[in-house]
Structure formats: C-alpha cells, structure tokens
ModelCIF file with pLDDT and N, C-alpha, C, O atoms, coordinates in Angstrom:
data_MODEL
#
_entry.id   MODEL 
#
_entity.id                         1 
_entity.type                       polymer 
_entity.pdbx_number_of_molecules   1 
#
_entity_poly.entity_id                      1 
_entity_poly.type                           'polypeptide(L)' 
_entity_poly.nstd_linkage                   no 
_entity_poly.nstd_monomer                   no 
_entity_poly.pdbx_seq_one_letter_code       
;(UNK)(UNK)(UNK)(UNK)(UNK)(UNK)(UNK)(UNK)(UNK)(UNK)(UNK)(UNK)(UNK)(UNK)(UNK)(UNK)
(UNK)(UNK)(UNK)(UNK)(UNK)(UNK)(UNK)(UNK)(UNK)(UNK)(UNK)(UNK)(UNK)(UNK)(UNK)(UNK)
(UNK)(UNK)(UNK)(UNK)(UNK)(UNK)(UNK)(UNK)(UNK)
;
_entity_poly.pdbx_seq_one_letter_code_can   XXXXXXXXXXXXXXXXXXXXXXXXXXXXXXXXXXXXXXXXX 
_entity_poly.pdbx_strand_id                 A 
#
loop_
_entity_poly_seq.entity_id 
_entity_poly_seq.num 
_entity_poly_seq.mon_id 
_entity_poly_seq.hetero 
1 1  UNK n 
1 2  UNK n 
1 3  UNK n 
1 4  UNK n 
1 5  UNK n 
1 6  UNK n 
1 7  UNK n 
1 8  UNK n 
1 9  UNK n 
1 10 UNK n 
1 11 UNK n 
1 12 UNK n 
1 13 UNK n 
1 14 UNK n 
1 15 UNK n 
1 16 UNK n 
1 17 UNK n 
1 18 UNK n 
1 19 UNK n 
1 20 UNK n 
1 21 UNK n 
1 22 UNK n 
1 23 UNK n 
1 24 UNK n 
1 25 UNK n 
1 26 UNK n 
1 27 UNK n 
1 28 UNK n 
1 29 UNK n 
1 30 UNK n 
1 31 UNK n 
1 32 UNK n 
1 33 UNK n 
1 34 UNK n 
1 35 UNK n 
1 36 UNK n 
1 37 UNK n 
1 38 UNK n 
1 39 UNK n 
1 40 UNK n 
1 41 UNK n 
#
_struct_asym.id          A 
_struct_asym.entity_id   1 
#
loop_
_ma_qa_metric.id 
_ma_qa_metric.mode 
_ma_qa_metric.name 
_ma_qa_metric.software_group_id 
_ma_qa_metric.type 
1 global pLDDT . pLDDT 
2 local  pLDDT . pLDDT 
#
_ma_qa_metric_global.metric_id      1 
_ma_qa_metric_global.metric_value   90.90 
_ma_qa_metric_global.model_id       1 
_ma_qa_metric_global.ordinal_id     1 
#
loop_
_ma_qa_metric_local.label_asym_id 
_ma_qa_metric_local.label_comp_id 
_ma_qa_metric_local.label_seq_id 
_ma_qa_metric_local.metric_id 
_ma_qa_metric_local.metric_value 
_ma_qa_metric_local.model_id 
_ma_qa_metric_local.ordinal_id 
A UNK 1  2 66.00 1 1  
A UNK 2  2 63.00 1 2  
A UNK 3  2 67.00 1 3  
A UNK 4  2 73.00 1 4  
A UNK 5  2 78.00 1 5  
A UNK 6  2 84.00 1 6  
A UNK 7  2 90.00 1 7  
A UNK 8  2 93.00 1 8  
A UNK 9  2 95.00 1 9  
A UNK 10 2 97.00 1 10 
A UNK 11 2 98.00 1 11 
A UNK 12 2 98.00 1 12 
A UNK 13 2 98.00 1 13 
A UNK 14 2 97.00 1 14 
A UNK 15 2 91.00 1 15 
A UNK 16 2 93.00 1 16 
A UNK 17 2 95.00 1 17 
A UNK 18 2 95.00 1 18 
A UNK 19 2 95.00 1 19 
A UNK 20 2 96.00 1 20 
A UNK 21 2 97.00 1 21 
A UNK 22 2 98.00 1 22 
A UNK 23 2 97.00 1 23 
A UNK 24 2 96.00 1 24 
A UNK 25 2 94.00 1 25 
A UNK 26 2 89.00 1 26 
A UNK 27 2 84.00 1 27 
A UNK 28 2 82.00 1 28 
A UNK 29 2 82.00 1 29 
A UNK 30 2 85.00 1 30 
A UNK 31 2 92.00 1 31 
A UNK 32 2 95.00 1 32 
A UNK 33 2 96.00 1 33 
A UNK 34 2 97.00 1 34 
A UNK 35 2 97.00 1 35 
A UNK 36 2 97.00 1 36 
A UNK 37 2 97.00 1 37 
A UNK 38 2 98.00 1 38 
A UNK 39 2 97.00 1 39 
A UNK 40 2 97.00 1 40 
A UNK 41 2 98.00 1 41 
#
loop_
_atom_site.group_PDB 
_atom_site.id 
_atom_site.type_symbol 
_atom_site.label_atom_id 
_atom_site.label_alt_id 
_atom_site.label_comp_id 
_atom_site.label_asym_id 
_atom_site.label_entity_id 
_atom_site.label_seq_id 
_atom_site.pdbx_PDB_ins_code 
_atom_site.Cartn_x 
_atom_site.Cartn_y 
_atom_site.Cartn_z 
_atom_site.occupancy 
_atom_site.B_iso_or_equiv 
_atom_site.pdbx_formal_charge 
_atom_site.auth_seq_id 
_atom_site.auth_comp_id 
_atom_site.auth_asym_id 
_atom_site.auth_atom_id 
_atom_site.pdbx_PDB_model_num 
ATOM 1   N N  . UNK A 1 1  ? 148.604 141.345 252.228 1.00 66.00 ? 1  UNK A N  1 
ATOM 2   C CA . UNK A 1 1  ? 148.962 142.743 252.037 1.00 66.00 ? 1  UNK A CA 1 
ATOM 3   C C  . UNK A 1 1  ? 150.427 142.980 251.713 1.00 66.00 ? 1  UNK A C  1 
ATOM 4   O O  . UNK A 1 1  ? 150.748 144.122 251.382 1.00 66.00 ? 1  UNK A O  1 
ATOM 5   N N  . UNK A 1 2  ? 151.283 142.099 251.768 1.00 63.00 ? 2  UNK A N  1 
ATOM 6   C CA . UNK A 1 2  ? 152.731 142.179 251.778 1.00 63.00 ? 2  UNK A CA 1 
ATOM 7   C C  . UNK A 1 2  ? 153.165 141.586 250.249 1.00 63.00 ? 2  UNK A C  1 
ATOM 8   O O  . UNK A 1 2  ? 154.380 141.463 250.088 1.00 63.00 ? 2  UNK A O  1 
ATOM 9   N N  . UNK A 1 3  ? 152.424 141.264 249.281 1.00 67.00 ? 3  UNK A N  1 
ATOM 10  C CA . UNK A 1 3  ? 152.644 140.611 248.062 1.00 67.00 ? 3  UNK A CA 1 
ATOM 11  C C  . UNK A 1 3  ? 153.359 141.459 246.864 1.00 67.00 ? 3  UNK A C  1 
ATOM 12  O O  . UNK A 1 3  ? 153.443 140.875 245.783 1.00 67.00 ? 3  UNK A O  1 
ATOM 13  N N  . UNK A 1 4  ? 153.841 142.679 246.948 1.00 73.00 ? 4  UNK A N  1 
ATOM 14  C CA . UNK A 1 4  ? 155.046 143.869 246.376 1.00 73.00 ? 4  UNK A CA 1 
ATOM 15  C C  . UNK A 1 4  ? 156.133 143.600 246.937 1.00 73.00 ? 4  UNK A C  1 
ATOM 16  O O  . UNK A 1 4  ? 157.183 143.855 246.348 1.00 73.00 ? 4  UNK A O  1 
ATOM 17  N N  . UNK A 1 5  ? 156.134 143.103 248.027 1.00 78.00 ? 5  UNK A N  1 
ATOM 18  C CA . UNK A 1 5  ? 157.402 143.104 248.723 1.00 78.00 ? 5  UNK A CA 1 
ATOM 19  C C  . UNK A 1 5  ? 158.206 142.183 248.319 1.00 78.00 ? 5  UNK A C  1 
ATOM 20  O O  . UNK A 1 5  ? 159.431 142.312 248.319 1.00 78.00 ? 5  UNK A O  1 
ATOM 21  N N  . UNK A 1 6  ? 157.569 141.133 247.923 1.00 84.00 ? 6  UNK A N  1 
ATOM 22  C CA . UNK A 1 6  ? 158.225 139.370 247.852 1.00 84.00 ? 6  UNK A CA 1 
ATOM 23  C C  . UNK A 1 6  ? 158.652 139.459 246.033 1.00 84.00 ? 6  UNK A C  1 
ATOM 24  O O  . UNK A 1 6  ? 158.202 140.166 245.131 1.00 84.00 ? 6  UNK A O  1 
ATOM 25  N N  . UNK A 1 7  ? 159.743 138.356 246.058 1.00 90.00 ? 7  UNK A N  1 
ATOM 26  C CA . UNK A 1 7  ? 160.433 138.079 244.788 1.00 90.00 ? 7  UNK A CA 1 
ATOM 27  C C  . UNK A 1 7  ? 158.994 137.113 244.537 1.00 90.00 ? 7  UNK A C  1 
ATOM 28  O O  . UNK A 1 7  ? 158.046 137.126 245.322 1.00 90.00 ? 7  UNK A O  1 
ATOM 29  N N  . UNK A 1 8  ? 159.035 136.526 243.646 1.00 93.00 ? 8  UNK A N  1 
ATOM 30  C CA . UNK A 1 8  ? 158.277 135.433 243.259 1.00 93.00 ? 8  UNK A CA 1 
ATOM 31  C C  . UNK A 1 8  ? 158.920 134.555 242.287 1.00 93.00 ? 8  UNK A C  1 
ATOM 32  O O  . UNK A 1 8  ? 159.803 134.904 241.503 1.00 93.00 ? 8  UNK A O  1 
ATOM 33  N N  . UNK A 1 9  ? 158.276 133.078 242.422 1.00 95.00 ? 9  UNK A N  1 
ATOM 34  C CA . UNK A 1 9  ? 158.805 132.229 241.506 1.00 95.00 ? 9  UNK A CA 1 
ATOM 35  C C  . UNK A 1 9  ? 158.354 131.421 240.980 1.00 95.00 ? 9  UNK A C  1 
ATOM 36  O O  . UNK A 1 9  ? 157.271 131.890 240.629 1.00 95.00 ? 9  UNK A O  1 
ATOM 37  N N  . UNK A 1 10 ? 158.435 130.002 240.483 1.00 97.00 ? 10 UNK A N  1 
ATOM 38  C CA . UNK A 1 10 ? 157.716 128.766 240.250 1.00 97.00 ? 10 UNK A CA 1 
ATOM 39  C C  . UNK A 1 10 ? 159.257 127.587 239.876 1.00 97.00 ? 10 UNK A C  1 
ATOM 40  O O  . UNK A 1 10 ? 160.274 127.592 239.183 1.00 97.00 ? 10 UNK A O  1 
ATOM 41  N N  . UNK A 1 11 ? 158.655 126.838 240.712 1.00 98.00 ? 11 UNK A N  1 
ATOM 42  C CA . UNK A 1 11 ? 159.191 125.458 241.548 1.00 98.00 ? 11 UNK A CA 1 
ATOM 43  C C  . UNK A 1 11 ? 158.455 124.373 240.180 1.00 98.00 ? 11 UNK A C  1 
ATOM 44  O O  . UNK A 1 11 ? 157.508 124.557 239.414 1.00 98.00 ? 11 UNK A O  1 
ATOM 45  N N  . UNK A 1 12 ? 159.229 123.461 240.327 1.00 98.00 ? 12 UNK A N  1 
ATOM 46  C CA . UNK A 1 12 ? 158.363 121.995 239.630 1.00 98.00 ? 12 UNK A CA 1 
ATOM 47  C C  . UNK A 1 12 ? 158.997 121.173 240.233 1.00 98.00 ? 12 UNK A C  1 
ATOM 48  O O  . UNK A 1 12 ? 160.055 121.396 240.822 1.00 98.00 ? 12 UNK A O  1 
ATOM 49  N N  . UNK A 1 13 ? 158.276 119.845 240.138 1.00 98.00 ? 13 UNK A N  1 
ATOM 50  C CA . UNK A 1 13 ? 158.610 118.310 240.740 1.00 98.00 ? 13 UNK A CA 1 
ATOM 51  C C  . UNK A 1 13 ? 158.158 116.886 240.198 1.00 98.00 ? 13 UNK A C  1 
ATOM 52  O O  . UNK A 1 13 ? 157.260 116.110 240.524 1.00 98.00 ? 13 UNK A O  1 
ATOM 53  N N  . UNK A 1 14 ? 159.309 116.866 239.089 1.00 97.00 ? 14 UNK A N  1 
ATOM 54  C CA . UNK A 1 14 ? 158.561 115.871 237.989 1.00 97.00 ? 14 UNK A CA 1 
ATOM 55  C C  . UNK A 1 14 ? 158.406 114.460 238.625 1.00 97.00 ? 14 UNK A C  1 
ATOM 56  O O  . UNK A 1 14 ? 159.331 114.274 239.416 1.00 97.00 ? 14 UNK A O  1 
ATOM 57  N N  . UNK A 1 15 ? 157.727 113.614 238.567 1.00 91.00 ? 15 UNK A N  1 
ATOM 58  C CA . UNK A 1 15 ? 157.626 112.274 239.012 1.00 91.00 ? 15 UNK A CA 1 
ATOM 59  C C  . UNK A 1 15 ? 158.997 111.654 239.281 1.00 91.00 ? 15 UNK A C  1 
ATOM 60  O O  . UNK A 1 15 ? 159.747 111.624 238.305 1.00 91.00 ? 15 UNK A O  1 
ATOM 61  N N  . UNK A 1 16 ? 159.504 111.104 240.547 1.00 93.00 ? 16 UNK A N  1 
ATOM 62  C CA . UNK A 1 16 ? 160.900 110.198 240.890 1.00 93.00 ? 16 UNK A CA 1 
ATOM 63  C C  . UNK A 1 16 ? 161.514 111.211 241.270 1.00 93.00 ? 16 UNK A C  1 
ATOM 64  O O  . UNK A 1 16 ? 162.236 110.878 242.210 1.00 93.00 ? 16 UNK A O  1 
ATOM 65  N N  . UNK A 1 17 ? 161.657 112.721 240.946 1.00 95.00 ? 17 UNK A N  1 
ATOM 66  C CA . UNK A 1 17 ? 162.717 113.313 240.792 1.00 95.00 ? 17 UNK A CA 1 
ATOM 67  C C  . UNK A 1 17 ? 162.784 114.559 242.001 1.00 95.00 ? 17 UNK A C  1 
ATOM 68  O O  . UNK A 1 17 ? 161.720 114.955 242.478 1.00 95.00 ? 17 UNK A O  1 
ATOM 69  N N  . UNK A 1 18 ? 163.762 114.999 242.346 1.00 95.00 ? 18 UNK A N  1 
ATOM 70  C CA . UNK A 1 18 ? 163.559 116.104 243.276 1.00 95.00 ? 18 UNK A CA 1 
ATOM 71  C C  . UNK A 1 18 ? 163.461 117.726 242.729 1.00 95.00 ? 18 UNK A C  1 
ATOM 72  O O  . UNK A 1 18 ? 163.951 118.139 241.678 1.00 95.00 ? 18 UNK A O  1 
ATOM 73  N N  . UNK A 1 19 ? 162.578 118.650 243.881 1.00 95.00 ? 19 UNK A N  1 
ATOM 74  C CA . UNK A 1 19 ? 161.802 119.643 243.320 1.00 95.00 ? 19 UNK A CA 1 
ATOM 75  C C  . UNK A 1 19 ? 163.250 120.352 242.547 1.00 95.00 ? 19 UNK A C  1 
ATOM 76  O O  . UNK A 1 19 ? 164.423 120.200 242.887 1.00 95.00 ? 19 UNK A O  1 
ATOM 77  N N  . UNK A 1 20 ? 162.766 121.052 241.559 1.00 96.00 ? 20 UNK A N  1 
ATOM 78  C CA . UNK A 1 20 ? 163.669 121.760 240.989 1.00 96.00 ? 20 UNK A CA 1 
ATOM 79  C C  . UNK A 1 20 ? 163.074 123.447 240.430 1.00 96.00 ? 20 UNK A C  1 
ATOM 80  O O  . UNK A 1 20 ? 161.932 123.594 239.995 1.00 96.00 ? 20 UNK A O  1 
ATOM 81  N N  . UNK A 1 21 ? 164.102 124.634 240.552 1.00 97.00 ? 21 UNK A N  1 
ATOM 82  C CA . UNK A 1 21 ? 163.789 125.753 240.298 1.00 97.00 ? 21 UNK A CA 1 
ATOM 83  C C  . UNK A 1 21 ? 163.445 125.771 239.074 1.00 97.00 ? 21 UNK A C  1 
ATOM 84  O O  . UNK A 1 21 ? 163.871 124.858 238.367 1.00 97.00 ? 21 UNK A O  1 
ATOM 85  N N  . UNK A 1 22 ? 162.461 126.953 238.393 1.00 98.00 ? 22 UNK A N  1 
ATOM 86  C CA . UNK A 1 22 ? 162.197 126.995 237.485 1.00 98.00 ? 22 UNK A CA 1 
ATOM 87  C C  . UNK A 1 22 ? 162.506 128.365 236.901 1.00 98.00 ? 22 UNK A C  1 
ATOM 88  O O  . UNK A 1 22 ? 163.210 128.513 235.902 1.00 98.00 ? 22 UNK A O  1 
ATOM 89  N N  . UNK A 1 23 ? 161.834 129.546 237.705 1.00 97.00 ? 23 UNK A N  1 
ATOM 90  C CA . UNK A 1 23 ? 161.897 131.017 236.722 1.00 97.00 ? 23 UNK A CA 1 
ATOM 91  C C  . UNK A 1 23 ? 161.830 131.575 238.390 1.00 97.00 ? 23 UNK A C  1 
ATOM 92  O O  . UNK A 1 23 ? 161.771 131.126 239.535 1.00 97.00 ? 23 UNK A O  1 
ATOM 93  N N  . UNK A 1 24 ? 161.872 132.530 237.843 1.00 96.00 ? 24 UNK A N  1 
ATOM 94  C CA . UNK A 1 24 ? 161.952 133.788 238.950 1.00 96.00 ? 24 UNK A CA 1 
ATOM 95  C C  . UNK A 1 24 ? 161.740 135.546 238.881 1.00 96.00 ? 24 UNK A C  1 
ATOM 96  O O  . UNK A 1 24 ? 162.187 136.222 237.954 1.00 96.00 ? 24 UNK A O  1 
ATOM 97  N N  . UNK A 1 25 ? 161.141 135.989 239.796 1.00 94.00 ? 25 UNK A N  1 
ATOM 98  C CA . UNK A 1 25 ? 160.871 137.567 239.001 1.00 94.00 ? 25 UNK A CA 1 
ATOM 99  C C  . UNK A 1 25 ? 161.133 138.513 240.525 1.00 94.00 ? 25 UNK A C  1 
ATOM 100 O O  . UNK A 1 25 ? 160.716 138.126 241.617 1.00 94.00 ? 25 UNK A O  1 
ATOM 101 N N  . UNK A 1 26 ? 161.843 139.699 240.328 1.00 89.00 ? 26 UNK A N  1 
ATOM 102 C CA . UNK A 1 26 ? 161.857 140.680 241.753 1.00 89.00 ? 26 UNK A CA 1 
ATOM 103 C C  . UNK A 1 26 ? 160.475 141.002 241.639 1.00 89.00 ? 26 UNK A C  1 
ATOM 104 O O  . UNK A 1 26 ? 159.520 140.829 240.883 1.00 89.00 ? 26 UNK A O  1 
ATOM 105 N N  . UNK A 1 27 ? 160.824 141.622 242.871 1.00 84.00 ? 27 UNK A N  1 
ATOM 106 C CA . UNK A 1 27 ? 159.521 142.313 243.792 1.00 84.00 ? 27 UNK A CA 1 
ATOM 107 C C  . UNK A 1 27 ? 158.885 143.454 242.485 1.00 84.00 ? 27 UNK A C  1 
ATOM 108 O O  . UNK A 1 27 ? 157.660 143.409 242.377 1.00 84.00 ? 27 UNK A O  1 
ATOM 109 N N  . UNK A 1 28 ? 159.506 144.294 241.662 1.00 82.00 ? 28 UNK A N  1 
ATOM 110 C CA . UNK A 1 28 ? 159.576 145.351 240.986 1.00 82.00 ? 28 UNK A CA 1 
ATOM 111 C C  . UNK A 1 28 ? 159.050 144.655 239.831 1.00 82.00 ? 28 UNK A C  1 
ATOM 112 O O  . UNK A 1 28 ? 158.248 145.233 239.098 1.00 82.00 ? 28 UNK A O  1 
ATOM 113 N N  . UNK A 1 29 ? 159.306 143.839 239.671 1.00 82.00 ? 29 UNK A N  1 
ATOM 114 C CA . UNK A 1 29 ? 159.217 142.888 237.947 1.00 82.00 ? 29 UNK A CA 1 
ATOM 115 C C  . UNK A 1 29 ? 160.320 143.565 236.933 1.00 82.00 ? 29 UNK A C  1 
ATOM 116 O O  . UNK A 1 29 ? 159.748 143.822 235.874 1.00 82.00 ? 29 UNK A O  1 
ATOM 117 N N  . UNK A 1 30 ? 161.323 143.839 236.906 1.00 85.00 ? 30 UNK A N  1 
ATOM 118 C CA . UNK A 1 30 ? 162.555 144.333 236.438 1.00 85.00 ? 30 UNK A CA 1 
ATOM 119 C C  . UNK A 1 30 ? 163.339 143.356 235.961 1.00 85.00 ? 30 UNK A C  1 
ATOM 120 O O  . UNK A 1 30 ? 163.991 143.488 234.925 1.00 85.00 ? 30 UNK A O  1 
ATOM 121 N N  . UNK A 1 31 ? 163.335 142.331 236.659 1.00 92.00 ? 31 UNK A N  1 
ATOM 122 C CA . UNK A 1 31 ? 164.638 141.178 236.683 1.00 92.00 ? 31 UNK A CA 1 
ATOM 123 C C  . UNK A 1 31 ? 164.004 139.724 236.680 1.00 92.00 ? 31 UNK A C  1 
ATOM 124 O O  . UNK A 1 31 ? 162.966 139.469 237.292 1.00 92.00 ? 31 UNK A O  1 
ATOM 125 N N  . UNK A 1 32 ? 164.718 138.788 235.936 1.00 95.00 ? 32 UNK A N  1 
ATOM 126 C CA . UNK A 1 32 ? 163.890 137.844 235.645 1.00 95.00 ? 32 UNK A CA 1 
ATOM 127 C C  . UNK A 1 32 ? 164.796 136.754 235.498 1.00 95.00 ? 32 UNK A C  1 
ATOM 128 O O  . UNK A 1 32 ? 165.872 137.084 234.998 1.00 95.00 ? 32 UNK A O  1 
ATOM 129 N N  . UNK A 1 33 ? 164.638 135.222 235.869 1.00 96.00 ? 33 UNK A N  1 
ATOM 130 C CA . UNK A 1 33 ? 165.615 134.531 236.246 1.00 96.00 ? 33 UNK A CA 1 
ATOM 131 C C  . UNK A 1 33 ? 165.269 133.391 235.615 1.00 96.00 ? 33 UNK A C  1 
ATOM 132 O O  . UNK A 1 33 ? 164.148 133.250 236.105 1.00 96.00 ? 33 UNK A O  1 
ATOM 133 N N  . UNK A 1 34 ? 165.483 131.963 234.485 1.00 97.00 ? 34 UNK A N  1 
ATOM 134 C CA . UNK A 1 34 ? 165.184 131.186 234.687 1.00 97.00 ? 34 UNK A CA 1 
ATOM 135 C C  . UNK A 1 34 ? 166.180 129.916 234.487 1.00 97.00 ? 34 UNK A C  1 
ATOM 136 O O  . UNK A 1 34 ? 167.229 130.169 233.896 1.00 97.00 ? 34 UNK A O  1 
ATOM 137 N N  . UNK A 1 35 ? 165.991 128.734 234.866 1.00 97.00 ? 35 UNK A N  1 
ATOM 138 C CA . UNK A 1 35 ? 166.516 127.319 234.916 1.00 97.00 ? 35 UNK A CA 1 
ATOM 139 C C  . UNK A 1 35 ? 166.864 127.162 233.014 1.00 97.00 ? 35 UNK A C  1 
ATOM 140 O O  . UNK A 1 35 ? 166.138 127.364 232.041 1.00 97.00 ? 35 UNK A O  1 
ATOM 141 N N  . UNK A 1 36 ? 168.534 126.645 233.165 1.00 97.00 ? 36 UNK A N  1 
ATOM 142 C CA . UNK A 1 36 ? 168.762 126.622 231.925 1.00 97.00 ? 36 UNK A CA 1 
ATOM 143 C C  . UNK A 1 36 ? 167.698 125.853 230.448 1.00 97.00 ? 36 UNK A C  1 
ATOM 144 O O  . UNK A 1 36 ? 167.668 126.328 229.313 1.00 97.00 ? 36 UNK A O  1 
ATOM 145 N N  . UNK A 1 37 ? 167.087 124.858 230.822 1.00 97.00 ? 37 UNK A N  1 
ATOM 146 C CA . UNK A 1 37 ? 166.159 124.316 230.328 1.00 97.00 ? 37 UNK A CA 1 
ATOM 147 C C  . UNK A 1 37 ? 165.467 124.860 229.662 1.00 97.00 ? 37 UNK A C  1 
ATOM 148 O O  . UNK A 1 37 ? 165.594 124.505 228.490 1.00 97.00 ? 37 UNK A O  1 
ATOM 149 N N  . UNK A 1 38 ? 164.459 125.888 229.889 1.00 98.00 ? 38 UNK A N  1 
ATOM 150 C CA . UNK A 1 38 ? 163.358 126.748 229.801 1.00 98.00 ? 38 UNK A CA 1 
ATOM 151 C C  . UNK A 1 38 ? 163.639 127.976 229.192 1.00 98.00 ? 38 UNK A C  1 
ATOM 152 O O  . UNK A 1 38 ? 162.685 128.643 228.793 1.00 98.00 ? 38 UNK A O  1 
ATOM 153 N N  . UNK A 1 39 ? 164.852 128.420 229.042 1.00 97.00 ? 39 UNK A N  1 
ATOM 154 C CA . UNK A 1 39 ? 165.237 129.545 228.693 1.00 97.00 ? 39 UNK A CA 1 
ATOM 155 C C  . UNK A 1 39 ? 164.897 129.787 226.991 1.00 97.00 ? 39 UNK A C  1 
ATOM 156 O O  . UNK A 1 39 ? 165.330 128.957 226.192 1.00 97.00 ? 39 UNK A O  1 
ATOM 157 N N  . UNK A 1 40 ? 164.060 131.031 226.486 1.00 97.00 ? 40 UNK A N  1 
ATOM 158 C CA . UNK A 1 40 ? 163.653 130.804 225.569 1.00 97.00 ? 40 UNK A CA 1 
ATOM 159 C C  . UNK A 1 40 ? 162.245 130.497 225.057 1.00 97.00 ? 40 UNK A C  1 
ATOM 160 O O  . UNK A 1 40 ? 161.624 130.903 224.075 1.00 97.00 ? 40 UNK A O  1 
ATOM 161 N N  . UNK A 1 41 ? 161.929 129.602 226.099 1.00 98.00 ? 41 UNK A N  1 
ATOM 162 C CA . UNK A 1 41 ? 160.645 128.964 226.152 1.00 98.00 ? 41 UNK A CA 1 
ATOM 163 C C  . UNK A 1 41 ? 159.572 128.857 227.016 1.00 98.00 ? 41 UNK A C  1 
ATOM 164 O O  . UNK A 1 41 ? 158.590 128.183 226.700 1.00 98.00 ? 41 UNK A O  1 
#
C-alpha cells in the first residue's frame, strides 16, 4: 500500500563485478536519474 511513497530504481550486477546503480525515478515520476553509461539509451 505504500508504493507512491517510495523513489524507485534498478540496480545491476554483472558477473565478477560489484552491484552497480543504474536509473532512478521520484515518488511523483518528475525526476529521473541515470548511471553515466546508459544515458541516452
């Protein structure tokens, strides 16, 4: 019941390597965040 409230995101964890951020979105969906990599894409 609390799932408006929370930012949300997505995480990855490529084989050998440690987890790393990926994108990100507010509670509102207004604002949007992602890992230089991906940007674009």
């Amino acid at each position: 019941r609390t799932f408006t409230s929370n930012a949300m995101g997505w995480f990855r964890r490529a084989p050998g390597k440690e987890r790393e951020f990926v994108a990100a979105i507010t509670s509102g969906g207004s604002t949007t965040d992602y890992e230089d990599s991906v940007k674009g894409r």
